[in-house]
C-alpha atoms as a PDB file:
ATOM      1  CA  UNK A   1      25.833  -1.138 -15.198  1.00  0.00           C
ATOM      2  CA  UNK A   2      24.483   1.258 -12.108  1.00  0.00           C
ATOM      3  CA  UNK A   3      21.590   0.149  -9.788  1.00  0.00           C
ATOM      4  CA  UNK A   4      20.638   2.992  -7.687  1.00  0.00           C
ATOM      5  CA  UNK A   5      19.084   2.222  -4.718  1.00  0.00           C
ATOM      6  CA  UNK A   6      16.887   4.952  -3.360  1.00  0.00           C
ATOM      7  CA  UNK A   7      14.091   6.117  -0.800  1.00  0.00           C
ATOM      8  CA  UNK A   8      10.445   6.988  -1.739  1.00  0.00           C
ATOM      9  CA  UNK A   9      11.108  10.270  -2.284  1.00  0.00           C
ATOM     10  CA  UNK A  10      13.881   9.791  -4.688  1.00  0.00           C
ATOM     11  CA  UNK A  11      11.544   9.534  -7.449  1.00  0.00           C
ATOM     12  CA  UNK A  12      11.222  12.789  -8.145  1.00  0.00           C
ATOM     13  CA  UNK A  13      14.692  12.799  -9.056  1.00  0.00           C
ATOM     14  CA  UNK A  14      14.665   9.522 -11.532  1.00  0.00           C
ATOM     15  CA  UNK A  15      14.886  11.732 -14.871  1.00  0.00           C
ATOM     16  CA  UNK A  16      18.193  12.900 -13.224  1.00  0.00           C
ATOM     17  CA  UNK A  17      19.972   9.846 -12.183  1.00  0.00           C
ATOM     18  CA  UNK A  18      18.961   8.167 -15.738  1.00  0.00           C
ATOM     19  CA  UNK A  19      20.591  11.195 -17.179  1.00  0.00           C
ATOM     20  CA  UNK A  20      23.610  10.520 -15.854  1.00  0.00           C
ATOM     21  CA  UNK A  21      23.915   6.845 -16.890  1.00  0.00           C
ATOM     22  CA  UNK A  22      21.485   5.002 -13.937  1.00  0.00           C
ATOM     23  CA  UNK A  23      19.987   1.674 -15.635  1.00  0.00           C
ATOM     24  CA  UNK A  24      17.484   0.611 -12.912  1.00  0.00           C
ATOM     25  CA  UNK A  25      16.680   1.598  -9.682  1.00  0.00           C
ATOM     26  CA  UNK A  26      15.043   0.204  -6.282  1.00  0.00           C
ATOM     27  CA  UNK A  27      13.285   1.599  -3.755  1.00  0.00           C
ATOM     28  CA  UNK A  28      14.372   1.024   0.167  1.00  0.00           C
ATOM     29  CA  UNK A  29      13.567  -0.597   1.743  1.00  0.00           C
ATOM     30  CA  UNK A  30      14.890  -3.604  -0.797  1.00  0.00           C
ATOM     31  CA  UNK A  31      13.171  -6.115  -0.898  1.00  0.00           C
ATOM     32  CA  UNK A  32      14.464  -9.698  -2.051  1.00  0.00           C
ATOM     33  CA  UNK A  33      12.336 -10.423  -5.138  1.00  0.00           C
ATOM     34  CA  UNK A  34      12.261  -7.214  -6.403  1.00  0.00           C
ATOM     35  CA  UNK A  35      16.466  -7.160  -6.306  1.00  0.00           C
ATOM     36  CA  UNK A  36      16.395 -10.598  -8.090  1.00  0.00           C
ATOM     37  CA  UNK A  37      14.466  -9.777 -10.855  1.00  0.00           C
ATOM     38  CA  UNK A  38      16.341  -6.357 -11.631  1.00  0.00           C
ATOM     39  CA  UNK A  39      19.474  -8.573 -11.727  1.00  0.00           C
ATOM     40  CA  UNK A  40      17.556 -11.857 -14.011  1.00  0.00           C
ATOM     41  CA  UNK A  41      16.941  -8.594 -16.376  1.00  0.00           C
ATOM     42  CA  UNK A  42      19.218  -8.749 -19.587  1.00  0.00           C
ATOM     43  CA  UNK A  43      20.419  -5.769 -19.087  1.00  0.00           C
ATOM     44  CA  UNK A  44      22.236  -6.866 -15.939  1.00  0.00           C
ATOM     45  CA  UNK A  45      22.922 -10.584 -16.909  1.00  0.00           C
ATOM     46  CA  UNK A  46      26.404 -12.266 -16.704  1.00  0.00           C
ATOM     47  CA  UNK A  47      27.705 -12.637 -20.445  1.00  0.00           C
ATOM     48  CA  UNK A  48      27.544 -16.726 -20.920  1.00  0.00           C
ATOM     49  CA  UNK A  49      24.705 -17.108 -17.774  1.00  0.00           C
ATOM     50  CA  UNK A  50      21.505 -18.864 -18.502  1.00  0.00           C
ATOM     51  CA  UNK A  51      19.038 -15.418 -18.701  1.00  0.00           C
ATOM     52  CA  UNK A  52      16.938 -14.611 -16.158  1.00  0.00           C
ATOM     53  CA  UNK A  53      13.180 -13.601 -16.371  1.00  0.00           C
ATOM     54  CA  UNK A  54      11.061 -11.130 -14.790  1.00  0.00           C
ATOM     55  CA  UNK A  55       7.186 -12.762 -13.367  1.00  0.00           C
ATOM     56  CA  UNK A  56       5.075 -12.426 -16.064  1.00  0.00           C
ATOM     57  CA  UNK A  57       2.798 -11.459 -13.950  1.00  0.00           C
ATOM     58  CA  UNK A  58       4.310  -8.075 -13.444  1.00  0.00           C
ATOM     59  CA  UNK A  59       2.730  -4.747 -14.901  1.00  0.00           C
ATOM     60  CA  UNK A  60       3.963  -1.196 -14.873  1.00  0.00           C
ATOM     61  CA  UNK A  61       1.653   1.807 -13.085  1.00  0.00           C
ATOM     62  CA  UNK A  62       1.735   5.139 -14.085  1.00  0.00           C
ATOM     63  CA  UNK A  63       4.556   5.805 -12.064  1.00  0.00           C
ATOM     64  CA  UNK A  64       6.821   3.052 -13.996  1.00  0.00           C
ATOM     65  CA  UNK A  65       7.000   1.034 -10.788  1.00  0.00           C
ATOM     66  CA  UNK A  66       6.397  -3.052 -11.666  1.00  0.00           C
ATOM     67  CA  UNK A  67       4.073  -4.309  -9.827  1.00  0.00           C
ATOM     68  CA  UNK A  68       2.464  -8.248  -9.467  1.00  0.00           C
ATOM     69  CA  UNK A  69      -0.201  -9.954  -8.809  1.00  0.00           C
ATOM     70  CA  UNK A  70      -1.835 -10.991  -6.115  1.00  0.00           C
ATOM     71  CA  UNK A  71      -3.289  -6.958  -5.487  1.00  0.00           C
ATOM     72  CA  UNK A  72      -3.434  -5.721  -2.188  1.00  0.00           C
ATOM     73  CA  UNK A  73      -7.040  -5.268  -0.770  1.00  0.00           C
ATOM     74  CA  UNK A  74      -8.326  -2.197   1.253  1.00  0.00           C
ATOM     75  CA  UNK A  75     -10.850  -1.297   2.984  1.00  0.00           C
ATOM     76  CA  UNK A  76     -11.252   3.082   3.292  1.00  0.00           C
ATOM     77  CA  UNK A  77     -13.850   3.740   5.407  1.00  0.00           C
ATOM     78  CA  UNK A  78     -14.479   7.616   4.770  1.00  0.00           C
ATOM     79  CA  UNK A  79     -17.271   9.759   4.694  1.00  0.00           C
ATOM     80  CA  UNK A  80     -16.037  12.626   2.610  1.00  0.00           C
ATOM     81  CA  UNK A  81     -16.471  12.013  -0.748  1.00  0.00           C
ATOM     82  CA  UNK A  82     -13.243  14.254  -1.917  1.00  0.00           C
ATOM     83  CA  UNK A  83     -11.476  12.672   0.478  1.00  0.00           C
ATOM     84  CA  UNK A  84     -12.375   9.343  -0.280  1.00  0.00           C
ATOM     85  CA  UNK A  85     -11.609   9.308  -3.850  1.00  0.00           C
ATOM     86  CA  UNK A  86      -8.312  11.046  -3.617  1.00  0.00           C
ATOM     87  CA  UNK A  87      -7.376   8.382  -0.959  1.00  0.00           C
ATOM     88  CA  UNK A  88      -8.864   5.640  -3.473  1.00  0.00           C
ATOM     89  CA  UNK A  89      -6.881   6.611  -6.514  1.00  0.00           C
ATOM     90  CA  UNK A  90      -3.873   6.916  -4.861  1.00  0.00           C
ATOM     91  CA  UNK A  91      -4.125   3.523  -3.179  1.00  0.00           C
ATOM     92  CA  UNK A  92      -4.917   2.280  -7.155  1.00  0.00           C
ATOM     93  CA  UNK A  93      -1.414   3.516  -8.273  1.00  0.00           C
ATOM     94  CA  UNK A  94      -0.229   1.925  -5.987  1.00  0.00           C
ATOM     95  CA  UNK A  95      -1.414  -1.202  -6.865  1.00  0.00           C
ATOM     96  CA  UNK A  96      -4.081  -2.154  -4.682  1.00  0.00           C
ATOM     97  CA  UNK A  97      -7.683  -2.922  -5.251  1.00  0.00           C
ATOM     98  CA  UNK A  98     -10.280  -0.828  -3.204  1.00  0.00           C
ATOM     99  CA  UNK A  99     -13.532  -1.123  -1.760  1.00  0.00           C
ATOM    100  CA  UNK A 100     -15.104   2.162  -0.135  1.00  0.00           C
ATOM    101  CA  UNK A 101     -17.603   2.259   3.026  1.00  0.00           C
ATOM    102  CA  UNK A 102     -18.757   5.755   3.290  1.00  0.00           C
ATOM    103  CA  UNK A 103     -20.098   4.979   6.812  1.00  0.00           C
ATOM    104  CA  UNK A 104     -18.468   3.146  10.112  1.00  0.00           C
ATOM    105  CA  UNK A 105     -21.809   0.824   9.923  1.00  0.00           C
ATOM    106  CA  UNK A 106     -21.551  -0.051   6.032  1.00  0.00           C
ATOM    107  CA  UNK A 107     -17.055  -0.811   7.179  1.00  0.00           C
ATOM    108  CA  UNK A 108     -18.875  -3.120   9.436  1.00  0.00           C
ATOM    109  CA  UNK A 109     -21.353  -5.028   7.324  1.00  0.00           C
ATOM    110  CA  UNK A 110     -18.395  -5.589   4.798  1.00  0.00           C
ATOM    111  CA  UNK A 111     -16.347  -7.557   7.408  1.00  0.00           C
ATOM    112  CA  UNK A 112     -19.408  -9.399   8.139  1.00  0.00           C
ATOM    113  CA  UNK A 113     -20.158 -10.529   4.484  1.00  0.00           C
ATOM    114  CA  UNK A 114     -16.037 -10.855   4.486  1.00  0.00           C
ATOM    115  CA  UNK A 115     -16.248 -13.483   7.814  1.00  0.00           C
ATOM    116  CA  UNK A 116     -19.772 -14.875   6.262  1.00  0.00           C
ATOM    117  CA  UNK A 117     -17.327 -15.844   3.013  1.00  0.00           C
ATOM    118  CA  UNK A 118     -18.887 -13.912   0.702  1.00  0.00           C
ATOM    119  CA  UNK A 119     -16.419 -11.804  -0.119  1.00  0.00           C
ATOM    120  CA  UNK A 120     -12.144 -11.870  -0.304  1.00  0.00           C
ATOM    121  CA  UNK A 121     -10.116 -10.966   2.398  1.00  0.00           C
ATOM    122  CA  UNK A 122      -9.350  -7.373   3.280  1.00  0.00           C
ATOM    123  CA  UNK A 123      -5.556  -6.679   3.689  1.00  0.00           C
ATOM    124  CA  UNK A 124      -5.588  -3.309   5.288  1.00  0.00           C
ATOM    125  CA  UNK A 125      -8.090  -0.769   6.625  1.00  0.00           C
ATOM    126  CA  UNK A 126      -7.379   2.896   6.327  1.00  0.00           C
ATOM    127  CA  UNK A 127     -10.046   4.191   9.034  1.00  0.00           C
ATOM    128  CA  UNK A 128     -11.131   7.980   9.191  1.00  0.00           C
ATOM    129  CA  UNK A 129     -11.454   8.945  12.956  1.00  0.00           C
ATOM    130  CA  UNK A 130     -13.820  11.167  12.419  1.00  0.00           C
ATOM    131  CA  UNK A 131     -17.084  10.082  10.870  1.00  0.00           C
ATOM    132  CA  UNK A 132     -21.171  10.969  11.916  1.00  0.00           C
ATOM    133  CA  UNK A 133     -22.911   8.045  13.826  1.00  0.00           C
ATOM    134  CA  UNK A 134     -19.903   5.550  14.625  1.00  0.00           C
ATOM    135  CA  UNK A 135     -16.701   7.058  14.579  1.00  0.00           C
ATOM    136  CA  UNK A 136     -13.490   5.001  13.683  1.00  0.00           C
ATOM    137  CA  UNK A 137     -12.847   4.545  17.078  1.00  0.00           C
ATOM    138  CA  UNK A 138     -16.229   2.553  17.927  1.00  0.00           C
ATOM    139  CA  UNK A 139     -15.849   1.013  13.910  1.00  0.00           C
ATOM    140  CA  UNK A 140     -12.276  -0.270  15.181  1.00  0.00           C
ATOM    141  CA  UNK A 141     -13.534  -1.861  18.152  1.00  0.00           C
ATOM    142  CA  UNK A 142     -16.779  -3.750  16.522  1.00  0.00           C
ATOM    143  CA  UNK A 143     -14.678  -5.045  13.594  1.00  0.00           C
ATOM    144  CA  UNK A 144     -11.881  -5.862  16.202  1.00  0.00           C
ATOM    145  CA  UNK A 145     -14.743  -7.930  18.257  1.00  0.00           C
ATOM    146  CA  UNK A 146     -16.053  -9.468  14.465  1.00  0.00           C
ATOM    147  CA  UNK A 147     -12.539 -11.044  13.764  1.00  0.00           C
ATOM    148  CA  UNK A 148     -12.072 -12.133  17.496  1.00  0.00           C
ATOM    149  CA  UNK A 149     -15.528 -14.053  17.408  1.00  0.00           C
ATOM    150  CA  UNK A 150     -14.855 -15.540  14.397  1.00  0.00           C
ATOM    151  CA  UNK A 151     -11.140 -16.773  15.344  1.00  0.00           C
ATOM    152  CA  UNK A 152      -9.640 -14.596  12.706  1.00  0.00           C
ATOM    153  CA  UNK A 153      -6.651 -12.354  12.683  1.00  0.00           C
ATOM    154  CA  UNK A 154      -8.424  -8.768  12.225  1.00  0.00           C
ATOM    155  CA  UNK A 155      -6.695  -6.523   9.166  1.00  0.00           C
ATOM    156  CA  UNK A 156      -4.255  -3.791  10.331  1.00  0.00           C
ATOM    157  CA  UNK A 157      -6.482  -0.514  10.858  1.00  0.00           C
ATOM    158  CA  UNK A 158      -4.506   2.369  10.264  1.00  0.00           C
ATOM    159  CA  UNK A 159      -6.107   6.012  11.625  1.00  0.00           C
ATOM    160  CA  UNK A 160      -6.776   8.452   9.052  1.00  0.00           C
ATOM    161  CA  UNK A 161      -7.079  12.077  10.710  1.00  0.00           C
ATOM    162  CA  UNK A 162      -5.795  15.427  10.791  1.00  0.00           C
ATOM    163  CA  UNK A 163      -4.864  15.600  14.009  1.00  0.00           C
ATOM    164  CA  UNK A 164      -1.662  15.421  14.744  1.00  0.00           C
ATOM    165  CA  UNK A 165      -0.897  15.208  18.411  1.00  0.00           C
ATOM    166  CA  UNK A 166       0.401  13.301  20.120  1.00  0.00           C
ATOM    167  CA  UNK A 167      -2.640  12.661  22.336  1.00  0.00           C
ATOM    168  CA  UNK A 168      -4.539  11.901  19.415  1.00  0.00           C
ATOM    169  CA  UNK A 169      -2.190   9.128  18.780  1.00  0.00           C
ATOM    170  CA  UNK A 170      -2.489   7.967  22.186  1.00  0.00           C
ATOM    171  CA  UNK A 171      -6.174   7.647  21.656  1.00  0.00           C
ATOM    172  CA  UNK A 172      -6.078   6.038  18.601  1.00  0.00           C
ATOM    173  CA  UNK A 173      -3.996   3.663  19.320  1.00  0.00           C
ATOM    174  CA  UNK A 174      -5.433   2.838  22.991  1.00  0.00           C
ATOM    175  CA  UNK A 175      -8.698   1.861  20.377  1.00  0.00           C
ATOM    176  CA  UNK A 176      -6.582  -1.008  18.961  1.00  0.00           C
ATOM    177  CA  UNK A 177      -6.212   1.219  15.793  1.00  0.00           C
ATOM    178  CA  UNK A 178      -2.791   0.109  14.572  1.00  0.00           C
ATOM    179  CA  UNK A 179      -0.867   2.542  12.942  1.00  0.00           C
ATOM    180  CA  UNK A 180      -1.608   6.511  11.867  1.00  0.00           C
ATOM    181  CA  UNK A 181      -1.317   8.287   8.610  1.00  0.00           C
ATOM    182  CA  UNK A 182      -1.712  12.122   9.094  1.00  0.00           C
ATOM    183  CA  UNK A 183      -3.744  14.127   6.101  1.00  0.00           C
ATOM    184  CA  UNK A 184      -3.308  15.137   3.928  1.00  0.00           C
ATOM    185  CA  UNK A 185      -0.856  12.826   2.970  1.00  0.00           C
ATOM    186  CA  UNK A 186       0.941  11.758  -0.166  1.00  0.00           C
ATOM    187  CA  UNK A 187       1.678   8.601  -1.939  1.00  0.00           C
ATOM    188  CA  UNK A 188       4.738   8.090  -1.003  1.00  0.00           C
ATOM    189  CA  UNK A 189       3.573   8.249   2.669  1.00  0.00           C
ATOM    190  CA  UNK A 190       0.693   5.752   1.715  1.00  0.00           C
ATOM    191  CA  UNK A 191       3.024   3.324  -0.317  1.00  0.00           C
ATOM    192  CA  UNK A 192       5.571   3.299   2.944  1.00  0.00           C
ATOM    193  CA  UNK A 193       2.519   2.210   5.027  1.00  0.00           C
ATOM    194  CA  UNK A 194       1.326  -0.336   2.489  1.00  0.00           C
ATOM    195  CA  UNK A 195       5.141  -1.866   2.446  1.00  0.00           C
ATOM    196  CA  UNK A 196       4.731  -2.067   6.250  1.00  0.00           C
ATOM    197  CA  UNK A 197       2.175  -3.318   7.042  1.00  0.00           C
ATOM    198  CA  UNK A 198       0.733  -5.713   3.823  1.00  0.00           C
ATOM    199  CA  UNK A 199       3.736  -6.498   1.591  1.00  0.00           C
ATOM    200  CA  UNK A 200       3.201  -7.832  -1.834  1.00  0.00           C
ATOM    201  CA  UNK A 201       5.706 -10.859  -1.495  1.00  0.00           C
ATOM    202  CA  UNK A 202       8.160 -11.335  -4.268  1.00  0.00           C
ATOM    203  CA  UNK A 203       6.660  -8.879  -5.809  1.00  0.00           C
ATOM    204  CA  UNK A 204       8.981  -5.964  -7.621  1.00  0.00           C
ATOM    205  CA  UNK A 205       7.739  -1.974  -7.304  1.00  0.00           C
ATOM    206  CA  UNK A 206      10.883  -0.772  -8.956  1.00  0.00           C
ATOM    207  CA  UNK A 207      11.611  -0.727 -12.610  1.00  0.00           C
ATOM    208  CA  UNK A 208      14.277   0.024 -15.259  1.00  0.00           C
ATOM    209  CA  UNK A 209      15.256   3.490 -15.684  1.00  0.00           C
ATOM    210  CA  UNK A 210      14.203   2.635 -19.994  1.00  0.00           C
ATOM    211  CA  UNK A 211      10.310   1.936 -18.487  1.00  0.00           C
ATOM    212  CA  UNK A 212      10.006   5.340 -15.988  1.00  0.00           C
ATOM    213  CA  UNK A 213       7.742   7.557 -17.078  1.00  0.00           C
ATOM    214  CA  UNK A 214       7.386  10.945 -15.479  1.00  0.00           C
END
């Protein structure tokens, strides 16, 4: 029984390894639960061994990756409406739940009614740098100051811009922004950052070769 063990951009190529005889594949970098319950799965148990289960609590996305609950939550602050939705459906597929501010001050009255208790935690913030009225770089530093008031550890608040240079970085990150994420961008960039940066513990993105759909 084969395991293959590949990056993010190896899926493109799943159709191919499963043609060949692959059973089940992961996605690097491994994690421990997700390796666990590819080898509970009957397919891979020891003749004789008590069998394993997978959490029933795990769902396949249209990419055949499993995926379980609890959902990651982000916050996109964009103004672009194209943009916005592109970046919300492919933060869906990949299994997180998404609420959209359209504005730096509406990204800010969220966290409020977040810190007020009114509404669940946010577990990343993908931040467009360049908005009308506050830009991500003033949005950053309010909702940095919100969290710090309120003694709370502030959600990583990743840049979303297209440019690329190095001094742009600099900047960004100088605004307590804490990562980047160039556009346009794809989902295999996006699902690297989410793995970073707000892991869904125990939980398995990788699937049997039998479940992949195209």
């Amino acid at each position: 029984r084969t395991l293959l063990v590949c990056e993010q951009a190896g899926r493109k190529d799943l159709e191919a390894y499963r043609a060949v005889g692959c059973d089940a594949y992961l996605l690097r970098p491994v994690r421990p639960g997700s390796l666990v319950a590819q080898l509970s799965h009957t397919k891979f148990a020891v003749p004789g061994a008590a069998p394993g289960r997978l959490d029933s609590a795990a769902s396949v996305d249209g990419a055949g990756a499993h995926r379980t609950a609890p959902e990651r939550h982000v916050l996109l602050v964009e103004d672009n409406a194209i943009n916005a939705l592109l970046a919300q459906r492919m933060c869906e597929r990949a299994g997180c739940d998404v609420h959209h501010a359209p504005s730096g001050q509406e990204a800010v009255a969220y966290c409020e009614a977040q810190l007020a208790g009114g509404l669940g935690a946010v577990n990343l913030v993908l931040m467009d740098i360049h908005m009308p009225g506050l830009d991500g770089l003033e949005t950053t530093g309010l909702m940095k100051s919100l969290f710090a008031q309120a003694g709370q550890a502030c959600p990583p608040i990743i840049a979303l811009t297209a440019n690329a240079f190095a001094e742009d970085r600099k900047r960004c990150f100088e605004a307590g922004l804490d990562d980047y994420l160039a556009k346009p961008f794809d989902r295999s960039q996006l699902e690297a950052l989410l793995d970073k940066w707000c892991p869904v513990e125990g939980g398995a993105r990788d699937g049997l070769f039998d479940d992949y759909a195209a």
